[in-house]
Protein backbone atom coordinates (compact mmCIF):
# COMPACT_ATOMS: atom_id res chain seq x y z
CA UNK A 1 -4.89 -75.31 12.84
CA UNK A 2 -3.73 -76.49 9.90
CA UNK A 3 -6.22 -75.52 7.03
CA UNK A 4 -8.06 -77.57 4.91
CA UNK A 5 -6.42 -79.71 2.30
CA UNK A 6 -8.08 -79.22 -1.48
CA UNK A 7 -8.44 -82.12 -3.62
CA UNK A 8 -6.72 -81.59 -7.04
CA UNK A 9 -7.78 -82.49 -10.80
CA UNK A 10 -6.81 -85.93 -11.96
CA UNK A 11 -5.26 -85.76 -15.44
CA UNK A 12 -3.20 -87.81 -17.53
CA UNK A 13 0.58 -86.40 -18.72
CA UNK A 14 0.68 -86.53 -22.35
CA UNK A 15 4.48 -86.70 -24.51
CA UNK A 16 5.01 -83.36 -24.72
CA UNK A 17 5.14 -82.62 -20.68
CA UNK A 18 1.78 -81.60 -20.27
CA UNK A 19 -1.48 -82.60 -19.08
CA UNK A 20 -4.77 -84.03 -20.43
CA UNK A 21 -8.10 -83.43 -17.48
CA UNK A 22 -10.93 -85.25 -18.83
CA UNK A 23 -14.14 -83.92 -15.97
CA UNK A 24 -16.64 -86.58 -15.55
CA UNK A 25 -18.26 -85.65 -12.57
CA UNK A 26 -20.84 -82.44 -12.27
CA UNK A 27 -18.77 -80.14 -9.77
CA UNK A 28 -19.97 -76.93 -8.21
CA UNK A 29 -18.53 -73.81 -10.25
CA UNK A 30 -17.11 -72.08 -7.17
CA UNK A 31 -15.50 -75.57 -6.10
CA UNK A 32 -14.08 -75.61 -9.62
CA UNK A 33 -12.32 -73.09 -9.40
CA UNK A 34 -10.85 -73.51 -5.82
CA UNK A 35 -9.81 -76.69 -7.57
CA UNK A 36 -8.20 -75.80 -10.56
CA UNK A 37 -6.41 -73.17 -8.92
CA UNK A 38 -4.81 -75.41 -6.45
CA UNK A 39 -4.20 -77.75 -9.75
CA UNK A 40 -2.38 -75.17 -11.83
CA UNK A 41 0.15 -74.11 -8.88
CA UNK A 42 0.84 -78.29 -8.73
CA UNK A 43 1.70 -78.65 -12.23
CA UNK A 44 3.55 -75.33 -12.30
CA UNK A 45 5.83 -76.88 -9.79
CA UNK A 46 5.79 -80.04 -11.48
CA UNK A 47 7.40 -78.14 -14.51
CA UNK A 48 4.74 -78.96 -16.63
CA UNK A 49 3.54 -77.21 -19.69
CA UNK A 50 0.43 -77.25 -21.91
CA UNK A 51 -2.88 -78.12 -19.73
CA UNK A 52 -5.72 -79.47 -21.76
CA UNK A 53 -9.47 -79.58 -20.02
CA UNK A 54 -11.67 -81.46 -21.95
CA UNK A 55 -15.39 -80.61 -20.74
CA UNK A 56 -18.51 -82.22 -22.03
CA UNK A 57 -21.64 -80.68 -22.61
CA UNK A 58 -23.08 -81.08 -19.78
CA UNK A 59 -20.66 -79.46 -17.38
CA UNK A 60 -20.89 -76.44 -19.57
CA UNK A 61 -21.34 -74.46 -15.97
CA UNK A 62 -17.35 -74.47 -15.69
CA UNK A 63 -16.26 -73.20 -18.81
CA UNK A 64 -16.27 -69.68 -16.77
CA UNK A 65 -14.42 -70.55 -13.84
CA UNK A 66 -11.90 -72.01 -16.52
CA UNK A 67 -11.57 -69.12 -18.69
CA UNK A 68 -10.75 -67.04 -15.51
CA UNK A 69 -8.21 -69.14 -14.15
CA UNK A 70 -6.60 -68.56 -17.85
CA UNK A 71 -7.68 -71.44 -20.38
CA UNK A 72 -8.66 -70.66 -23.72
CA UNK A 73 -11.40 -72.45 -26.09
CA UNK A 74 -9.44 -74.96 -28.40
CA UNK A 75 -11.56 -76.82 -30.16
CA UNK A 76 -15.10 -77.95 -29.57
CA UNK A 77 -17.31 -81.11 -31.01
CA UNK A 78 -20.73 -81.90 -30.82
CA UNK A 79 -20.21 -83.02 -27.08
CA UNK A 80 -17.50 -81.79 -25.59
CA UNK A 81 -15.26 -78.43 -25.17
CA UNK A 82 -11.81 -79.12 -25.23
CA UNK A 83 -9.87 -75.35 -23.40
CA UNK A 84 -6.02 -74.55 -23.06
CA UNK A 85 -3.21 -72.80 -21.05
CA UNK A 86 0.25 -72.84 -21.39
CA UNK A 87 1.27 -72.51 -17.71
CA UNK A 88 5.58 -71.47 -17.97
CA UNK A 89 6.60 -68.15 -19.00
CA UNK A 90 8.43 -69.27 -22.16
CA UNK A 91 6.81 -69.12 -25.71
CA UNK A 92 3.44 -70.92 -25.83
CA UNK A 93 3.93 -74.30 -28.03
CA UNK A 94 0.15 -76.04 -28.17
CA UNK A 95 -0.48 -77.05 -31.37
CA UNK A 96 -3.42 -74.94 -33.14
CA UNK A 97 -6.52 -76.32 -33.61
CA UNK A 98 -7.16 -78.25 -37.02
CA UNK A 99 -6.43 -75.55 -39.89
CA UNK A 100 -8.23 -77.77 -42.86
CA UNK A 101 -11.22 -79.20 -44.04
CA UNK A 102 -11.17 -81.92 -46.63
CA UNK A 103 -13.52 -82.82 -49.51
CA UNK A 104 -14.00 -85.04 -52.73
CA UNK A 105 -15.09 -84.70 -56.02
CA UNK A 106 -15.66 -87.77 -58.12
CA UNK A 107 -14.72 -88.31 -61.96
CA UNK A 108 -16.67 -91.26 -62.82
CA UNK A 109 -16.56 -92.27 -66.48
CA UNK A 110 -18.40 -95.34 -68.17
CA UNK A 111 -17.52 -97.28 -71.54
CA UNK A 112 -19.67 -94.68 -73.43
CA UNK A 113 -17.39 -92.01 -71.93
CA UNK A 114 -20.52 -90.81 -70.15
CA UNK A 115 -19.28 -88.77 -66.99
CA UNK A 116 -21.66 -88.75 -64.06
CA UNK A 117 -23.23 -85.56 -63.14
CA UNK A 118 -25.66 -83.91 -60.69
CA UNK A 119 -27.36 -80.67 -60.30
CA UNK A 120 -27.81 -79.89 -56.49
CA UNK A 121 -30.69 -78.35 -55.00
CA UNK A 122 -28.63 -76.04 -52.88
CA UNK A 123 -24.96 -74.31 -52.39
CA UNK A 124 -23.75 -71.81 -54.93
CA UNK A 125 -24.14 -74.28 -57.71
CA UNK A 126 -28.26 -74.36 -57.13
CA UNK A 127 -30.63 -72.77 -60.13
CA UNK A 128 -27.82 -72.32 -62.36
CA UNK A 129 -28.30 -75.73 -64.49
CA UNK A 130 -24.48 -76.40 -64.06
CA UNK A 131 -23.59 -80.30 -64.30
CA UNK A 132 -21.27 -80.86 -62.20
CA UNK A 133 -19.25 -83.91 -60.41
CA UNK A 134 -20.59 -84.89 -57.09
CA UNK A 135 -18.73 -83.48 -54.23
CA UNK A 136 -18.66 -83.90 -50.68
CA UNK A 137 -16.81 -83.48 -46.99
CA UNK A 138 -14.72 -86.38 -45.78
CA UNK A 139 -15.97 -87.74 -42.60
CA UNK A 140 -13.60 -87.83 -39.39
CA UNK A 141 -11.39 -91.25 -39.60
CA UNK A 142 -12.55 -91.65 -43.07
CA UNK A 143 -9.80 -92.42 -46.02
CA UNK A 144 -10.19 -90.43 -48.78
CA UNK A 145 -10.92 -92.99 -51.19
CA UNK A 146 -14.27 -94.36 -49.13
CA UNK A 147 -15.47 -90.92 -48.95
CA UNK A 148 -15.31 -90.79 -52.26
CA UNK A 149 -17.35 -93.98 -52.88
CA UNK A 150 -19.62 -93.41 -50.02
CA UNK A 151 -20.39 -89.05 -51.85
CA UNK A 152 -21.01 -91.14 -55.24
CA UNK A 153 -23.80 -94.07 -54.16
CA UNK A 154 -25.12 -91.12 -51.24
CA UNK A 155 -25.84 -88.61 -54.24
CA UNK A 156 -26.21 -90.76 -57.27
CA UNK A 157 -26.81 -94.42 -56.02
CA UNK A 158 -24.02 -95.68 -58.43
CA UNK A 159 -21.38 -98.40 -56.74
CA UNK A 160 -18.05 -97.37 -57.77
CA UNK A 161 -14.02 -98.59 -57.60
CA UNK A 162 -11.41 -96.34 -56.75
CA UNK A 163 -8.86 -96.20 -59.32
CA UNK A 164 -6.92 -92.98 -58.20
CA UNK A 165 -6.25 -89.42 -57.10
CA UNK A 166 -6.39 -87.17 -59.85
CA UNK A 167 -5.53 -84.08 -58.91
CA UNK A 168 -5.95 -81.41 -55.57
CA UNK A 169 -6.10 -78.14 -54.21
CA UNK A 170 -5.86 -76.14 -51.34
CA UNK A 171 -7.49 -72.67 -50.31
CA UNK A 172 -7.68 -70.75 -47.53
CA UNK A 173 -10.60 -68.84 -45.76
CA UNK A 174 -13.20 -71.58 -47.39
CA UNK A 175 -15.55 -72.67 -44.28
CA UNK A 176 -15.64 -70.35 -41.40
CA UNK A 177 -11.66 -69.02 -41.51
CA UNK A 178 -10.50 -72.66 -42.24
CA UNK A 179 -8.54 -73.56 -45.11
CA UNK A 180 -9.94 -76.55 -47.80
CA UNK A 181 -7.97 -79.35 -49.29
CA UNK A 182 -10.23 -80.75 -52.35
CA UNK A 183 -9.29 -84.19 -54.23
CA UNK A 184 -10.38 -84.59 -57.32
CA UNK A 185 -10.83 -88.69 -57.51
CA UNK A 186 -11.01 -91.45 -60.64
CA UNK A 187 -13.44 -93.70 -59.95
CA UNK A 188 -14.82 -96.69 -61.80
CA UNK A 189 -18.54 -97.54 -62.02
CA UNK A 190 -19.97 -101.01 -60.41
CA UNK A 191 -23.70 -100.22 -61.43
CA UNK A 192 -25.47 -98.06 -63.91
CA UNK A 193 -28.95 -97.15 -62.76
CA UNK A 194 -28.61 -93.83 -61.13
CA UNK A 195 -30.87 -93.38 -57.90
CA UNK A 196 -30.48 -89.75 -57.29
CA UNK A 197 -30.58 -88.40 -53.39
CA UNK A 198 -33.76 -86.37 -53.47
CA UNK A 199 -32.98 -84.15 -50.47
CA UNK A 200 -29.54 -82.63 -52.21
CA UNK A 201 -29.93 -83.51 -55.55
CA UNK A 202 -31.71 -81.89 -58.03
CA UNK A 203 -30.87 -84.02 -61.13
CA UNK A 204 -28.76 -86.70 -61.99
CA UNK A 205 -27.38 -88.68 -65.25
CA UNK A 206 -24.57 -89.61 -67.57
CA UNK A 207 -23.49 -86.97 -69.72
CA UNK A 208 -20.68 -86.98 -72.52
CA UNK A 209 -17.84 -85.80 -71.65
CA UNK A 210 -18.13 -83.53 -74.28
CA UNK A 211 -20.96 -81.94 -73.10
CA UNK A 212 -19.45 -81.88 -69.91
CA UNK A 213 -16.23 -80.06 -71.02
CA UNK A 214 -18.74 -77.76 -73.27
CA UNK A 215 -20.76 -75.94 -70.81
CA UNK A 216 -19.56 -72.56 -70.47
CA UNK A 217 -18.92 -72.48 -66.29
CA UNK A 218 -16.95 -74.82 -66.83
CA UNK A 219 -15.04 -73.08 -70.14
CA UNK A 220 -15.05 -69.80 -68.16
CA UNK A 221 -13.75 -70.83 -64.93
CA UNK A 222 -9.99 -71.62 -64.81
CA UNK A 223 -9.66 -74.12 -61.95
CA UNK A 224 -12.46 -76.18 -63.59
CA UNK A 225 -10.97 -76.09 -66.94
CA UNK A 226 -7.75 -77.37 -65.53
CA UNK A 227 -9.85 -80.14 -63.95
CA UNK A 228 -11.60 -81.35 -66.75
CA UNK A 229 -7.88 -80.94 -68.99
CA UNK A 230 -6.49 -83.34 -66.31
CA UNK A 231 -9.48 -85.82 -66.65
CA UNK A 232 -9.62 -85.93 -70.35
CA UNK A 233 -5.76 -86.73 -70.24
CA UNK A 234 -5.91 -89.08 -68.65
CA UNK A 235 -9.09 -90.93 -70.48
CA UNK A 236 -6.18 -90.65 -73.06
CA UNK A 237 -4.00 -92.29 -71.54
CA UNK A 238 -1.78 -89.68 -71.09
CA UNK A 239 -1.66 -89.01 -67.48
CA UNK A 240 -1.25 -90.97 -64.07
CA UNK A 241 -2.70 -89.74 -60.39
CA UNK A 242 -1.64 -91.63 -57.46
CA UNK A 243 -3.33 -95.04 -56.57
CA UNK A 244 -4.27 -96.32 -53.33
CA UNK A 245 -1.94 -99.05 -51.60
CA UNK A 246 -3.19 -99.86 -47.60
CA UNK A 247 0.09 -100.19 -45.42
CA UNK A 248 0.82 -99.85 -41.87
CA UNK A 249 2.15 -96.93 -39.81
CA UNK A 250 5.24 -97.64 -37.12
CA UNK A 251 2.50 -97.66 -34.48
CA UNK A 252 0.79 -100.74 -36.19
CA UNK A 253 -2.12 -98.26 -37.09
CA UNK A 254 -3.43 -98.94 -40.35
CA UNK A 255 -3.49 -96.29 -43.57
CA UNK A 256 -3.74 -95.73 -46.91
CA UNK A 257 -0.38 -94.43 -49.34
CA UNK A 258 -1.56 -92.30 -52.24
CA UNK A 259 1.83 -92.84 -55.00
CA UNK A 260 1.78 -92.74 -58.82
CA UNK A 261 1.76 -95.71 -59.55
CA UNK A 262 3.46 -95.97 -62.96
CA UNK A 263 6.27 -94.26 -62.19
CA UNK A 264 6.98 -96.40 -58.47
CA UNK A 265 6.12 -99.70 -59.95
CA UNK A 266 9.44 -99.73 -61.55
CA UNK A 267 11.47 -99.34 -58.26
CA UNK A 268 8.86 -101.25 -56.39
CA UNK A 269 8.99 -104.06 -58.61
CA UNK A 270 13.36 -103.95 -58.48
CA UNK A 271 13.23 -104.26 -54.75
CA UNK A 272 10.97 -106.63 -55.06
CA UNK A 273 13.33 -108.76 -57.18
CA UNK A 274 15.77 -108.19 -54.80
CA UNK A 275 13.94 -109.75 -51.73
């Protein structure tokens, strides 16, 4: 008699000759497995490639059967497990999971050349009395120049502009074995009355900048130095970051195009001319 046919996974064939299995019903573990087993041998002879399983949180009972049958973990978010395998015996090609975290800093300067400052109640920074620029993590789909508005009124209360991207730069090993991409951003300041957030912020105010530049972490620790050399500059007038222009992507997607602007406007300005 012939046996028993087994139903296989539904997925969805991404560009790269793969396939994406989003489970949304609750499936027995054992049945799982009898199931992704038949799956796998299907796509092997359907020549495809990478096979992504994206599980949510509450089918957590089939990460097992999954890691048996050869997946590995990804990448995971607050509801879901996303797991891997490269099913042909050539060199495995699935991208790695994100390498780098991004965060702001915010250089905020008023007429008085007042920079704004905060003292945080925790982090590395906390009981030392070091004045330092707010900071913060960029949010997923969020430009860099609204995170840096959104870390400035969250910490400080202060509505700011974006003027520019000063500076930025990269380490490695920074939050847990991921590397860190910090910009340092220009921003102007909308209001004045400082409203500081009580549950991460010690203290807040406008210092002078030459109180700023005098404290001694910031005199005895090279990166900052170069920080506050590159800010002073360019209160001078002697130095230009990269503004902000929104433009679109081939797709039609919508995004932001970080270019120093004094030096482009030139050739902008000639093709303009030529239009």
């Amino acid at each position: 008699m012939e046996g028993e046919r087994i139903e296989l996974l539904s997925g969805v064939e991404d560009h790269h000759g793969g396939v994406v299995v989003d489970v949304q019903d609750p499936m027995d573990s054992t049945l799982f497995s009898s199931i992704l087993q038949a799956s796998i041998y299907k796509w092997s002879q359907q020549g495809k490639k990478g096979v992504w399983i994206k599980l949510p949180i509450q089918h957590s009972n089939l990460v097992d059967p999954a890691v048996k049958a050869g997946f590995r973990y990804h990448h995971a978010e607050p509801d879901y497990l996303m797991l891997v395998r490269w099913i042909p015996d050539t060199p495995d090609t699935l991208p790695a999971n994100a390498s780098h975290r991004v965060g702001v800093g915010a250089f905020v300067i008023n007429n008085n050349k007042e920079v704004l400052v905060v003292q945080e109640t925790g982090g590395k920074f906390r009981g030392t009395g070091v004045w330092k620029m707010p900071t913060g993590a960029v949010n997923e789909g969020e430009d860099l120049c609204e995170a840096a508005i959104r870390e400035v009124k969250e910490e400080t209360g202060i509505e700011t502009k974006f003027v520019e991207v000063l500076a930025f730069r990269q380490s490695h090993k920074s939050f847990f074995e991921k590397s860190d991409l910090f910009f340092v951003c220009m921003l102007q300041p909308q209001s004045f009355d400082i409203q500081n957030q009580a549950s991460e912020i010690e203290a807040a105010k406008w210092m002078p900048v030459e109180d700023y530049a005098a404290q001694p972490f910031v005199q005895d620790n090279e990166l900052f130095d170069f920080i506050r050399k590159i800010c002073f500059s360019k209160l001078d007038g002697n130095y230009n970051g990269f503004s902000n222009v929104l433009t679109c992507t081939s797709s039609g997607k919508k995004t932001y195009l970080y270019f120093n602007n004094r030096d482009a406007s030139l050739s902008l300005a000639s093709k303009e001319d030529q239009a």
